[in-house]
N, C-alpha and C. Protein backbone atom coordinates (compact mmCIF):
# COMPACT_ATOMS: atom_id res chain seq x y z
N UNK A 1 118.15 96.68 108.69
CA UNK A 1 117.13 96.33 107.71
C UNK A 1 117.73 95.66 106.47
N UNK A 2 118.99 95.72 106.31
CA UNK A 2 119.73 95.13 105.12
C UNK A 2 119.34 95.54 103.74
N UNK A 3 118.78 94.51 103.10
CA UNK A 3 118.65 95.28 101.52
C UNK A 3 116.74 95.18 101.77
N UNK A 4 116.26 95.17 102.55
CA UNK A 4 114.70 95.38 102.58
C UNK A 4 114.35 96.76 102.85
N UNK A 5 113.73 97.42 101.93
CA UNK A 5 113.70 99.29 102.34
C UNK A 5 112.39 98.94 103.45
N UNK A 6 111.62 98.45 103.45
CA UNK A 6 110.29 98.59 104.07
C UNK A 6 110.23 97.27 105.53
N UNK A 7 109.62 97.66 106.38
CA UNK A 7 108.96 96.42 107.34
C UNK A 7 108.31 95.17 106.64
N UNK A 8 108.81 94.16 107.13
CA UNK A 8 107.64 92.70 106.94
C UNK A 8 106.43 92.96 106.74
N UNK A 9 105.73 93.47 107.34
CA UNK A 9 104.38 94.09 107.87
C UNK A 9 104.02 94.58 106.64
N UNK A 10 104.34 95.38 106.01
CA UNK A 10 104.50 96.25 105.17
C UNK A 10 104.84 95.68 103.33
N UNK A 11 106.14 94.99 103.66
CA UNK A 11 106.24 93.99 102.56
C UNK A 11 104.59 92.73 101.75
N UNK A 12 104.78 92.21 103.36
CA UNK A 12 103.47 91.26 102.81
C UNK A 12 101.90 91.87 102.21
N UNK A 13 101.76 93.05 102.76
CA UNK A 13 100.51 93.90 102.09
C UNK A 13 100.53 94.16 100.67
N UNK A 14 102.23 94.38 100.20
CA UNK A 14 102.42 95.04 98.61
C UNK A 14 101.37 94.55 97.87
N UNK A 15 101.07 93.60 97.36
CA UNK A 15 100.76 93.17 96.69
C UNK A 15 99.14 92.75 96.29
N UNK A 16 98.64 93.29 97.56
CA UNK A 16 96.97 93.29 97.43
C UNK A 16 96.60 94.98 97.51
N UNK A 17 97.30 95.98 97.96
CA UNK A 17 97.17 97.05 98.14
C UNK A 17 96.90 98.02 97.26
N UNK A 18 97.97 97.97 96.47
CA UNK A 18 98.15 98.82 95.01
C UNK A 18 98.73 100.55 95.41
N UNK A 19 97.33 101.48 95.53
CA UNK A 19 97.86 103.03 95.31
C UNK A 19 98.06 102.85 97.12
N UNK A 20 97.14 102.75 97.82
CA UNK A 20 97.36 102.36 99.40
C UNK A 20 98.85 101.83 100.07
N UNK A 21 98.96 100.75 99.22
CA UNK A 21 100.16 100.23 99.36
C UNK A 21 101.58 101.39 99.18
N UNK A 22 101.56 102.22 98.06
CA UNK A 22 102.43 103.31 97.43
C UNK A 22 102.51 104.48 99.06
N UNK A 23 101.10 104.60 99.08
CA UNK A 23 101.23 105.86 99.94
C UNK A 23 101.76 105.15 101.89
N UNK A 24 101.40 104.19 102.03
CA UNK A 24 102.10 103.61 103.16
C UNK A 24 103.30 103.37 103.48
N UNK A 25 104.26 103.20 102.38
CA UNK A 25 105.23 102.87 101.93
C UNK A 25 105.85 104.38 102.08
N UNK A 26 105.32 105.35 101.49
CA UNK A 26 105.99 106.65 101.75
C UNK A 26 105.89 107.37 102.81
N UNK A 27 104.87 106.89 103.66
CA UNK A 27 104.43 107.79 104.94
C UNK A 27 105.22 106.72 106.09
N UNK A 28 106.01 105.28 106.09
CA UNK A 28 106.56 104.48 106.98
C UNK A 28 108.02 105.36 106.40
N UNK A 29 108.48 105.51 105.29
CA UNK A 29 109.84 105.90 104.97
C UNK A 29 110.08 107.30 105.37
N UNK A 30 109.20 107.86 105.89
CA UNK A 30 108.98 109.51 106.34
C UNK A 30 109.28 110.20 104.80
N UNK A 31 108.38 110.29 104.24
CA UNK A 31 109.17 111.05 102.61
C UNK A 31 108.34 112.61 102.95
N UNK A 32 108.91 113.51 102.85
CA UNK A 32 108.60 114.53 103.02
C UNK A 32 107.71 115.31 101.62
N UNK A 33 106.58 115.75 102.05
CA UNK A 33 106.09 116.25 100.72
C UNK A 33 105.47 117.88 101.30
N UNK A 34 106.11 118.71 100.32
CA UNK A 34 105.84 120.10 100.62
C UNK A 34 104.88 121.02 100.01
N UNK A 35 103.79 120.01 99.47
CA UNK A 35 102.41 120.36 99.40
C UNK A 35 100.88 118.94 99.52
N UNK A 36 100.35 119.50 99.38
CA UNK A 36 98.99 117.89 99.79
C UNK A 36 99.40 117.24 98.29
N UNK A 37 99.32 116.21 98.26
CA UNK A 37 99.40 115.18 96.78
C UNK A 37 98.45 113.85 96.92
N UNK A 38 97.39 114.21 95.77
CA UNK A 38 96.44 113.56 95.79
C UNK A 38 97.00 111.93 95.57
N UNK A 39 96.95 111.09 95.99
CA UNK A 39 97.71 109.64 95.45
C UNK A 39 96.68 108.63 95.12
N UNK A 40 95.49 109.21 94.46
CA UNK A 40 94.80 107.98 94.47
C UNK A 40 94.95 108.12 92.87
N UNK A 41 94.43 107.29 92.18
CA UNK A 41 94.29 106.29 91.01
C UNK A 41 93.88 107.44 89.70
């Protein structure tokens, strides 16, 4: 993947997405969260 943390796929969405974009980004990177966390706005 080189210096790109995220998929193409993934990259090209950033930017129309916003909080959606944040939480996709953490659920493709597997980020582990050890309670529910609300991520909206």
């Amino acid at each position: 993947m080189g210096n790109q943390p995220v998929s193409d796929e993934l990259a090209q969405r950033a930017s129309s997405l916003g909080v959606e974009f944040v939480r996709a980004t953490l659920l493709e990177r597997k980020v582990i969260f050890f309670r529910a966390q609300n991520l909206s706005e």
